[in-house]
PDB file of N, CA and C in Angstrom:
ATOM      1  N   UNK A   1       9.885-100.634  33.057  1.00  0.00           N
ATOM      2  CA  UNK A   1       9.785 -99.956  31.781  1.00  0.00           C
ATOM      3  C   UNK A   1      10.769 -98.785  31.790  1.00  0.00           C
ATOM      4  N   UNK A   2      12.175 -98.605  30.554  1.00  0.00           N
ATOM      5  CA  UNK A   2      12.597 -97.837  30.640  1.00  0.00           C
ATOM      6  C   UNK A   2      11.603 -96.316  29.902  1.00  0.00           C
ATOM      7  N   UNK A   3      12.954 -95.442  30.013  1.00  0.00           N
ATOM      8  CA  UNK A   3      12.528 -94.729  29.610  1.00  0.00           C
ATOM      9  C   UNK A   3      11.797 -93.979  28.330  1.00  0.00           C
ATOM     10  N   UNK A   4      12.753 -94.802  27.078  1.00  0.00           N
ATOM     11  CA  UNK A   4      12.535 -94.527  26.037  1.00  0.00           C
ATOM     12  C   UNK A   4      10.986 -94.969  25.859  1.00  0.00           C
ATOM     13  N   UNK A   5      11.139 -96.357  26.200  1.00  0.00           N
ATOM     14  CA  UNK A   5       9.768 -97.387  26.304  1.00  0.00           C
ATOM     15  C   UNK A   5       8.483 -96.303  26.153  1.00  0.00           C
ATOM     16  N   UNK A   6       8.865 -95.941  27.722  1.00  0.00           N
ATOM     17  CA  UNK A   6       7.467 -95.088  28.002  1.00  0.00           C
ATOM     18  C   UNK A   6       7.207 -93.946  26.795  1.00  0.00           C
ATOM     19  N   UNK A   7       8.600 -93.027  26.249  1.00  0.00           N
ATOM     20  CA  UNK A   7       8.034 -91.958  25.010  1.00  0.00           C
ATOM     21  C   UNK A   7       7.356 -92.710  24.463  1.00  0.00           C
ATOM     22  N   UNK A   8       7.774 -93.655  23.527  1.00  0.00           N
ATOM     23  CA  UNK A   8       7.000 -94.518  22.345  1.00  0.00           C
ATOM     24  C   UNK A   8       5.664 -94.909  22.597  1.00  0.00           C
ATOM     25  N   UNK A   9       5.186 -95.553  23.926  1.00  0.00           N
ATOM     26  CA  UNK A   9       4.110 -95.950  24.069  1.00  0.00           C
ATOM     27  C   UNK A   9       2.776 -94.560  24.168  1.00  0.00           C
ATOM     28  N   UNK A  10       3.559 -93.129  24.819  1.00  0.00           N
ATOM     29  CA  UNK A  10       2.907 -92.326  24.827  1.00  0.00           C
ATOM     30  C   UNK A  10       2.629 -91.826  22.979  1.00  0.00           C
ATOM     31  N   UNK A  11       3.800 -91.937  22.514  1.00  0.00           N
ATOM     32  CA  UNK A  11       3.469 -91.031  21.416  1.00  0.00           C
ATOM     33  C   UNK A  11       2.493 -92.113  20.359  1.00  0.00           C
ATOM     34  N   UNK A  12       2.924 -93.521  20.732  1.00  0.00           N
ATOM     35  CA  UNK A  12       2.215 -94.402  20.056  1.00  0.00           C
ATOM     36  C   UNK A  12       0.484 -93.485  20.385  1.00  0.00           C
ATOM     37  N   UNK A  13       0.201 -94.398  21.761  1.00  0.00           N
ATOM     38  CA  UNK A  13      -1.373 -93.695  21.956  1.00  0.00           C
ATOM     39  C   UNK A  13      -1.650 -92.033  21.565  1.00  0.00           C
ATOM     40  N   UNK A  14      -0.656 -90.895  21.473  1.00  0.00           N
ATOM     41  CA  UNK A  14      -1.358 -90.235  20.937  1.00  0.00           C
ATOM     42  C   UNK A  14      -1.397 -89.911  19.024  1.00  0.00           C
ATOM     43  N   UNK A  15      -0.744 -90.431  18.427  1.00  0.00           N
ATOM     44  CA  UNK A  15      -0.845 -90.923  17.312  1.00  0.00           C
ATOM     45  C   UNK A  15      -2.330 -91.534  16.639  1.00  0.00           C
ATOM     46  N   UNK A  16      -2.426 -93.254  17.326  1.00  0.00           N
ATOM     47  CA  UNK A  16      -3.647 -93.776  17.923  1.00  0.00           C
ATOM     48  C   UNK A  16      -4.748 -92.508  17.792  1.00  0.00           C
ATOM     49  N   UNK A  17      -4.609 -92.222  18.942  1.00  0.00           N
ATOM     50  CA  UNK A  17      -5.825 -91.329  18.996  1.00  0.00           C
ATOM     51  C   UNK A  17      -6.191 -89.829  18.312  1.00  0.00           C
ATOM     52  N   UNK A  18      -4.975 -89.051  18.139  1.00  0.00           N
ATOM     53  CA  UNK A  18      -5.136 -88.535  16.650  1.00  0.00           C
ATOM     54  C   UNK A  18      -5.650 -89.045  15.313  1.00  0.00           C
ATOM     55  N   UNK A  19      -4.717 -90.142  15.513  1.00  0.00           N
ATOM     56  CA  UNK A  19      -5.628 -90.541  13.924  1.00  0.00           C
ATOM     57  C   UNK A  19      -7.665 -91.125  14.039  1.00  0.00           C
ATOM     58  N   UNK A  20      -7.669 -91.661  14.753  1.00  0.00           N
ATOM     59  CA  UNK A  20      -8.978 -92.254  15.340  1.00  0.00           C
ATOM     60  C   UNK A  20      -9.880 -90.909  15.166  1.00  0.00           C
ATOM     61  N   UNK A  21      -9.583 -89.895  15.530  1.00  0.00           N
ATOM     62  CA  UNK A  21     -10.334 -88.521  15.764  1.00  0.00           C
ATOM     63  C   UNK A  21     -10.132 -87.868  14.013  1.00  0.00           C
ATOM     64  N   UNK A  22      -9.217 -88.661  13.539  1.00  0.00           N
ATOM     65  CA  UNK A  22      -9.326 -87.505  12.254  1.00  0.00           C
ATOM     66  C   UNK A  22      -8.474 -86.296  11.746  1.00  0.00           C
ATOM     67  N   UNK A  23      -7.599 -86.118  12.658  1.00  0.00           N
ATOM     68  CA  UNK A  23      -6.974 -84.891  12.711  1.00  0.00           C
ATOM     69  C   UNK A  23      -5.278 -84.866  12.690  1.00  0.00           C
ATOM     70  N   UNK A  24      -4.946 -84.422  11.543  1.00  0.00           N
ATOM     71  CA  UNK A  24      -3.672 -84.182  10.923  1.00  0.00           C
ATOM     72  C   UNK A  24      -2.769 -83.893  11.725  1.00  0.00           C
ATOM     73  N   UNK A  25      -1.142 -83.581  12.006  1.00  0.00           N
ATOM     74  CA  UNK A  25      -0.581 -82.863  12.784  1.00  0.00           C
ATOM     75  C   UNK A  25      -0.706 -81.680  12.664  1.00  0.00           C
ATOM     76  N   UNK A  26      -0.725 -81.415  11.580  1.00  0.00           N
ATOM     77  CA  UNK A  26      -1.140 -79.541  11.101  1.00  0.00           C
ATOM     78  C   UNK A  26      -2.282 -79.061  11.948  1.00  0.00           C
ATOM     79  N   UNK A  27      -3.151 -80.050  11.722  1.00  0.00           N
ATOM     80  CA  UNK A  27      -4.658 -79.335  12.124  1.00  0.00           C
ATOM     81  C   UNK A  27      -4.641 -79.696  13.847  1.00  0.00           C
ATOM     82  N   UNK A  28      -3.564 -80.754  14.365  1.00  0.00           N
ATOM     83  CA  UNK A  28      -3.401 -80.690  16.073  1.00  0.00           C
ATOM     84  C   UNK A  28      -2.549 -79.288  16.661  1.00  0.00           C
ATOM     85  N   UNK A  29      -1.621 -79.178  15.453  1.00  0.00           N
ATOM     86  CA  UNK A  29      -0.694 -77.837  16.309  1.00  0.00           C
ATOM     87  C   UNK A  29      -1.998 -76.553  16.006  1.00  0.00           C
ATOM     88  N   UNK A  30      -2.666 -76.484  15.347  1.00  0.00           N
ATOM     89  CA  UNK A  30      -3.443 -75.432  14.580  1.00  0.00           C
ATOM     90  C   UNK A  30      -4.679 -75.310  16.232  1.00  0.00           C
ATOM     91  N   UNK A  31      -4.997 -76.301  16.430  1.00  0.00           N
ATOM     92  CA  UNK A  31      -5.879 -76.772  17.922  1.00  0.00           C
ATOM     93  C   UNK A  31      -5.177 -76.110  19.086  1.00  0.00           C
ATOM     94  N   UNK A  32      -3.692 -76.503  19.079  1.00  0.00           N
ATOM     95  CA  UNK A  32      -3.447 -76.000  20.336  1.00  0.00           C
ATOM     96  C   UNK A  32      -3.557 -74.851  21.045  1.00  0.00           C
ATOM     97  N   UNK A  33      -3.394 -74.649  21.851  1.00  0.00           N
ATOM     98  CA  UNK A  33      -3.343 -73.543  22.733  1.00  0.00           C
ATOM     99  C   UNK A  33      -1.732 -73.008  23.460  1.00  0.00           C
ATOM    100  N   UNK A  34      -1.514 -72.100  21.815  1.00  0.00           N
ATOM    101  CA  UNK A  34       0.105 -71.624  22.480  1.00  0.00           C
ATOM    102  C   UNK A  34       1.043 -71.790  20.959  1.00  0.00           C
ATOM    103  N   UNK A  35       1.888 -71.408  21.306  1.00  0.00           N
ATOM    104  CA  UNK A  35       2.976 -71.562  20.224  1.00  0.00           C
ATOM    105  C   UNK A  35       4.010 -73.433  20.465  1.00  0.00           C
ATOM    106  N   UNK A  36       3.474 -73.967  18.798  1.00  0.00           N
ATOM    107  CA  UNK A  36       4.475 -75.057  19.430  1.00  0.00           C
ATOM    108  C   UNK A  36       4.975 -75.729  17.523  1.00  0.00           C
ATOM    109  N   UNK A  37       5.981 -75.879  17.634  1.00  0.00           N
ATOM    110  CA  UNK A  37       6.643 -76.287  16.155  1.00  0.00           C
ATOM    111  C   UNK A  37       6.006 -77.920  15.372  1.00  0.00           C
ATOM    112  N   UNK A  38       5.127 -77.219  14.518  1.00  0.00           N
ATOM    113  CA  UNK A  38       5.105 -78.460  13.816  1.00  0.00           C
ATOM    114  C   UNK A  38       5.470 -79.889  14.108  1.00  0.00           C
ATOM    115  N   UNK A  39       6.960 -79.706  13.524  1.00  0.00           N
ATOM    116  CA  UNK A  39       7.678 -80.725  13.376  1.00  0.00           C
ATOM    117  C   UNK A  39       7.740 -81.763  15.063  1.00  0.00           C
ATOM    118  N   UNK A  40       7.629 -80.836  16.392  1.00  0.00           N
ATOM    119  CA  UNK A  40       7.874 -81.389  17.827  1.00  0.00           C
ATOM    120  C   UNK A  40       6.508 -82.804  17.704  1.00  0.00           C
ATOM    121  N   UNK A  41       5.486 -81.969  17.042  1.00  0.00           N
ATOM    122  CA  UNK A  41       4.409 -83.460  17.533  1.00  0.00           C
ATOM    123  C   UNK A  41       5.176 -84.826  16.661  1.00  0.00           C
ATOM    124  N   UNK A  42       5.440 -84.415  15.401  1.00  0.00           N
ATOM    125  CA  UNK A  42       6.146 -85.938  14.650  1.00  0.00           C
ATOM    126  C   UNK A  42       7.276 -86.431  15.823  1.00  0.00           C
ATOM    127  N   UNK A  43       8.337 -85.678  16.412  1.00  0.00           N
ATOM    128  CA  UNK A  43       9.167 -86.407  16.845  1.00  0.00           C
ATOM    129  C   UNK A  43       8.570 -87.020  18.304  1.00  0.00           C
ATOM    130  N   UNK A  44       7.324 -86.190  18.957  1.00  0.00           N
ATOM    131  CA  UNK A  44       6.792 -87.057  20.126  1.00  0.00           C
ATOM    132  C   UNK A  44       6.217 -87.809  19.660  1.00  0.00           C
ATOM    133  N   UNK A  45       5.312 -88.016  18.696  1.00  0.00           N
ATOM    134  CA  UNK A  45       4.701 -89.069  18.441  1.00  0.00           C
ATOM    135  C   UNK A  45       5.623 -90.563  17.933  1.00  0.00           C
ATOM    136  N   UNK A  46       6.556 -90.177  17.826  1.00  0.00           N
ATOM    137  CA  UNK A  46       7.953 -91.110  17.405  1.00  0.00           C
ATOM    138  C   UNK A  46       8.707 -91.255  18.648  1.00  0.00           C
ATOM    139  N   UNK A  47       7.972 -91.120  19.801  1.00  0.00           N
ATOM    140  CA  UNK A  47       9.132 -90.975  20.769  1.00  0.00           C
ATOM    141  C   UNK A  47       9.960 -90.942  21.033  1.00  0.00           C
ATOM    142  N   UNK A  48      10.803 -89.699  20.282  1.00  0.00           N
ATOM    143  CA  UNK A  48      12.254 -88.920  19.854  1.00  0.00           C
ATOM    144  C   UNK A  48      12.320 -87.994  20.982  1.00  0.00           C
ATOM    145  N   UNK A  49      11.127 -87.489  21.597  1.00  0.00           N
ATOM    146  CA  UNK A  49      11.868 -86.343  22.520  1.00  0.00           C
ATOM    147  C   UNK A  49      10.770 -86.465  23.677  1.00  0.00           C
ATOM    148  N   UNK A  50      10.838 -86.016  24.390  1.00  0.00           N
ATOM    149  CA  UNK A  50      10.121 -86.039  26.020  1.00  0.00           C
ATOM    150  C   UNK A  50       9.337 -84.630  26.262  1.00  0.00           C
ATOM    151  N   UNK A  51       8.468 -85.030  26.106  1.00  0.00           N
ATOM    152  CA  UNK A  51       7.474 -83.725  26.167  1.00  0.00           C
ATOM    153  C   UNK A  51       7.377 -83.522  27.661  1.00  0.00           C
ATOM    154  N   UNK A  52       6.776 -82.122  27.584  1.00  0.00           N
ATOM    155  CA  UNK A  52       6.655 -81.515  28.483  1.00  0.00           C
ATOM    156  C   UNK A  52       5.037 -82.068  29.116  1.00  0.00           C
ATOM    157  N   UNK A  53       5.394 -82.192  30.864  1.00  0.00           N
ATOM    158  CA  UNK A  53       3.422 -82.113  31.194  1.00  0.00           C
ATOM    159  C   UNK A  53       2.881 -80.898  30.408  1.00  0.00           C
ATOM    160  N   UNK A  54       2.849 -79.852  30.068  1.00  0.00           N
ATOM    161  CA  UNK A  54       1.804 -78.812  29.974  1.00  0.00           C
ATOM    162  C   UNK A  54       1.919 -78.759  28.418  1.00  0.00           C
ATOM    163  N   UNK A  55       3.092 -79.511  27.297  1.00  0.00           N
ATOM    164  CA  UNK A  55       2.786 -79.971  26.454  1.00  0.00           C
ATOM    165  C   UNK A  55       1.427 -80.981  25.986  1.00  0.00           C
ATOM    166  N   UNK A  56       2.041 -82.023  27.013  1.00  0.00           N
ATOM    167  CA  UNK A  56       0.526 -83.456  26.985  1.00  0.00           C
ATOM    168  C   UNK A  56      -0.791 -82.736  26.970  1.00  0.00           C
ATOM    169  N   UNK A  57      -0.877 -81.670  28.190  1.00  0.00           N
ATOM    170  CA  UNK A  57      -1.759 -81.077  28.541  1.00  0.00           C
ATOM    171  C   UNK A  57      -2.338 -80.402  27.290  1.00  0.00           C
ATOM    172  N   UNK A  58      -1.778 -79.563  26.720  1.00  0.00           N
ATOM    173  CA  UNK A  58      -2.339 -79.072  25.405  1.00  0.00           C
ATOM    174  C   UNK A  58      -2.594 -79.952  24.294  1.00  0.00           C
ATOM    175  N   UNK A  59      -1.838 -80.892  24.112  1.00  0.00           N
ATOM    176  CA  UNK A  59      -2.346 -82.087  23.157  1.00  0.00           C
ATOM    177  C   UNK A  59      -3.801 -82.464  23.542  1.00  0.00           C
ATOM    178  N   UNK A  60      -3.450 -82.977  24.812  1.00  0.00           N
ATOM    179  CA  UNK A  60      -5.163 -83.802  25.198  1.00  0.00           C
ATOM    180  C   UNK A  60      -6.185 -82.761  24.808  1.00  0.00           C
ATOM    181  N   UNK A  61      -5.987 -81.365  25.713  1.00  0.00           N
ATOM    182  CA  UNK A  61      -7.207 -80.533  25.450  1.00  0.00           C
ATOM    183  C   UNK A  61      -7.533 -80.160  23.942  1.00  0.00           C
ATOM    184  N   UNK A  62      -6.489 -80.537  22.838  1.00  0.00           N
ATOM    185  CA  UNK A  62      -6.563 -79.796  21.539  1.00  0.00           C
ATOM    186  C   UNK A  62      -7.755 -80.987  20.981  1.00  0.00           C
ATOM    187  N   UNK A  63      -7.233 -82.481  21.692  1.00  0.00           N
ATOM    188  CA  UNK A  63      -8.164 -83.589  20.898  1.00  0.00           C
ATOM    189  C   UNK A  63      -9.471 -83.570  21.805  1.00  0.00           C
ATOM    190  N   UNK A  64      -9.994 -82.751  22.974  1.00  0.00           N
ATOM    191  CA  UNK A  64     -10.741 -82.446  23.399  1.00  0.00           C
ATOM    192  C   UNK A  64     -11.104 -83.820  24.645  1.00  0.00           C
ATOM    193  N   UNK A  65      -9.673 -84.076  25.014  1.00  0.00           N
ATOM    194  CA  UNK A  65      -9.751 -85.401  26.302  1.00  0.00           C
ATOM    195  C   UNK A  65      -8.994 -85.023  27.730  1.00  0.00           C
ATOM    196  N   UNK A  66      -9.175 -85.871  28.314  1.00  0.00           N
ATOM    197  CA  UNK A  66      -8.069 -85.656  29.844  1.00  0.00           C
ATOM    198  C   UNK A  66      -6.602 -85.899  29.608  1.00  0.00           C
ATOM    199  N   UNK A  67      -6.056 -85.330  30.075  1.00  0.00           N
ATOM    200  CA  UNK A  67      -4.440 -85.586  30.152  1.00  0.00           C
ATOM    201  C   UNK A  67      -4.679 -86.695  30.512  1.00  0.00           C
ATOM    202  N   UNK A  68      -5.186 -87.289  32.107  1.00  0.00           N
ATOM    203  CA  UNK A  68      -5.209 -88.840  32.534  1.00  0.00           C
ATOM    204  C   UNK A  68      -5.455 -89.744  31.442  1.00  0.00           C
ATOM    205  N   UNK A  69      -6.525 -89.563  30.534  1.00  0.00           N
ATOM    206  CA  UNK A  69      -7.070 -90.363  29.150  1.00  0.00           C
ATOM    207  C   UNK A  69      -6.093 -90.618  28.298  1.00  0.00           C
ATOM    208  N   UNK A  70      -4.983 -89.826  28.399  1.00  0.00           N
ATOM    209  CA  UNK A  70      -4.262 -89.652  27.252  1.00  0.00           C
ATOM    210  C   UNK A  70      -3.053 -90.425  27.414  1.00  0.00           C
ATOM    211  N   UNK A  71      -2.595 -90.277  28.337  1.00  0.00           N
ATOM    212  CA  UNK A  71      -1.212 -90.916  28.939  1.00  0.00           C
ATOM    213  C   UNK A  71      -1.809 -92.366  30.009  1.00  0.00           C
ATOM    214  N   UNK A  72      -3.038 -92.228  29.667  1.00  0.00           N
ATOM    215  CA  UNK A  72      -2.823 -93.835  30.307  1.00  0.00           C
ATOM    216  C   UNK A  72      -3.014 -94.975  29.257  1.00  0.00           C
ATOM    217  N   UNK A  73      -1.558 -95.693  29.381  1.00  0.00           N
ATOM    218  CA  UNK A  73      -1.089 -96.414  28.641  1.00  0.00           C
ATOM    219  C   UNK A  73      -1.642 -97.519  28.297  1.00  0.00           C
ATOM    220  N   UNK A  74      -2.571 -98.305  29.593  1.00  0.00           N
ATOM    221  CA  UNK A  74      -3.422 -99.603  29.487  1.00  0.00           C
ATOM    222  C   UNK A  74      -4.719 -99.308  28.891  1.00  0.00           C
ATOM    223  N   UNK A  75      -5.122 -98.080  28.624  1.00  0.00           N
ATOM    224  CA  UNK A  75      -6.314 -97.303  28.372  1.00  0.00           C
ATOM    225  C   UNK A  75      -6.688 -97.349  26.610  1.00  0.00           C
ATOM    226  N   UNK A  76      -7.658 -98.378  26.211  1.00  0.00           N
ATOM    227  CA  UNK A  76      -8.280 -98.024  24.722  1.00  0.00           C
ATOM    228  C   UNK A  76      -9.053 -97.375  25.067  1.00  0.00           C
ATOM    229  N   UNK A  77      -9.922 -96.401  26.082  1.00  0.00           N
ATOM    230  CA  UNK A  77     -11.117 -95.499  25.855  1.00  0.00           C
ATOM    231  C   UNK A  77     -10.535 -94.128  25.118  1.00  0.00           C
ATOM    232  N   UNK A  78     -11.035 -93.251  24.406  1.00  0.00           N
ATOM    233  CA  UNK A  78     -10.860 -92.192  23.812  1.00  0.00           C
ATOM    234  C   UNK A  78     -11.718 -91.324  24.295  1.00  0.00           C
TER     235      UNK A  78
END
C-alpha cells in the first residue's frame, strides 16, 4: 500500500466515522483540543495532506475514541 493509499483510507474512516457520530467539520475543529484550521480536516479527510500523529490524536479524542480505533483501517467498530 502506497502512500497516498493509506491518506485516503485514513481520511475515508475518519469521515465514516464523523459522519456516523453526527458531527460537522465545524463542530470537530470546535471539539478539538488546540488550534487547528478548518479547512486542514476537509483536505485530510480527502487525503490531500498527511496529518500529523498528535493531529489523529486530537481527532480521535474530539470523536471521543482511541487513536488505535481510528486509524485501524480493517476496523468497522466505532
Amino acid at each position: 500500500m502506497d502512500k497516498s493509499e493509506i491518506l485516503k483510507k485514513i481520511g475515508k474512516r475518519i469521515k465514516e466515522v464523523r459522519l456516523q457520530k453526527g458531527i460537522s467539520q465545524a463542530d470537530l475543529v470546535g471539539k478539538m483540543d488546540g488550534n487547528i484550521d478548518p479547512t486542514n480536516i476537509s483536505r485530510i479527510e480527502a487525503g490531500r495532506t498527511n496529518p500529523t500523529v498528535i493531529t489523529l490524536f486530537r481527532i480521535a479524542e474530539a470523536m471521543d475514541m482511541k487513536l488505535a480505533d481510528l486509524v485501524n483501517l480493517e476496523s468497522t467498530e466505532i
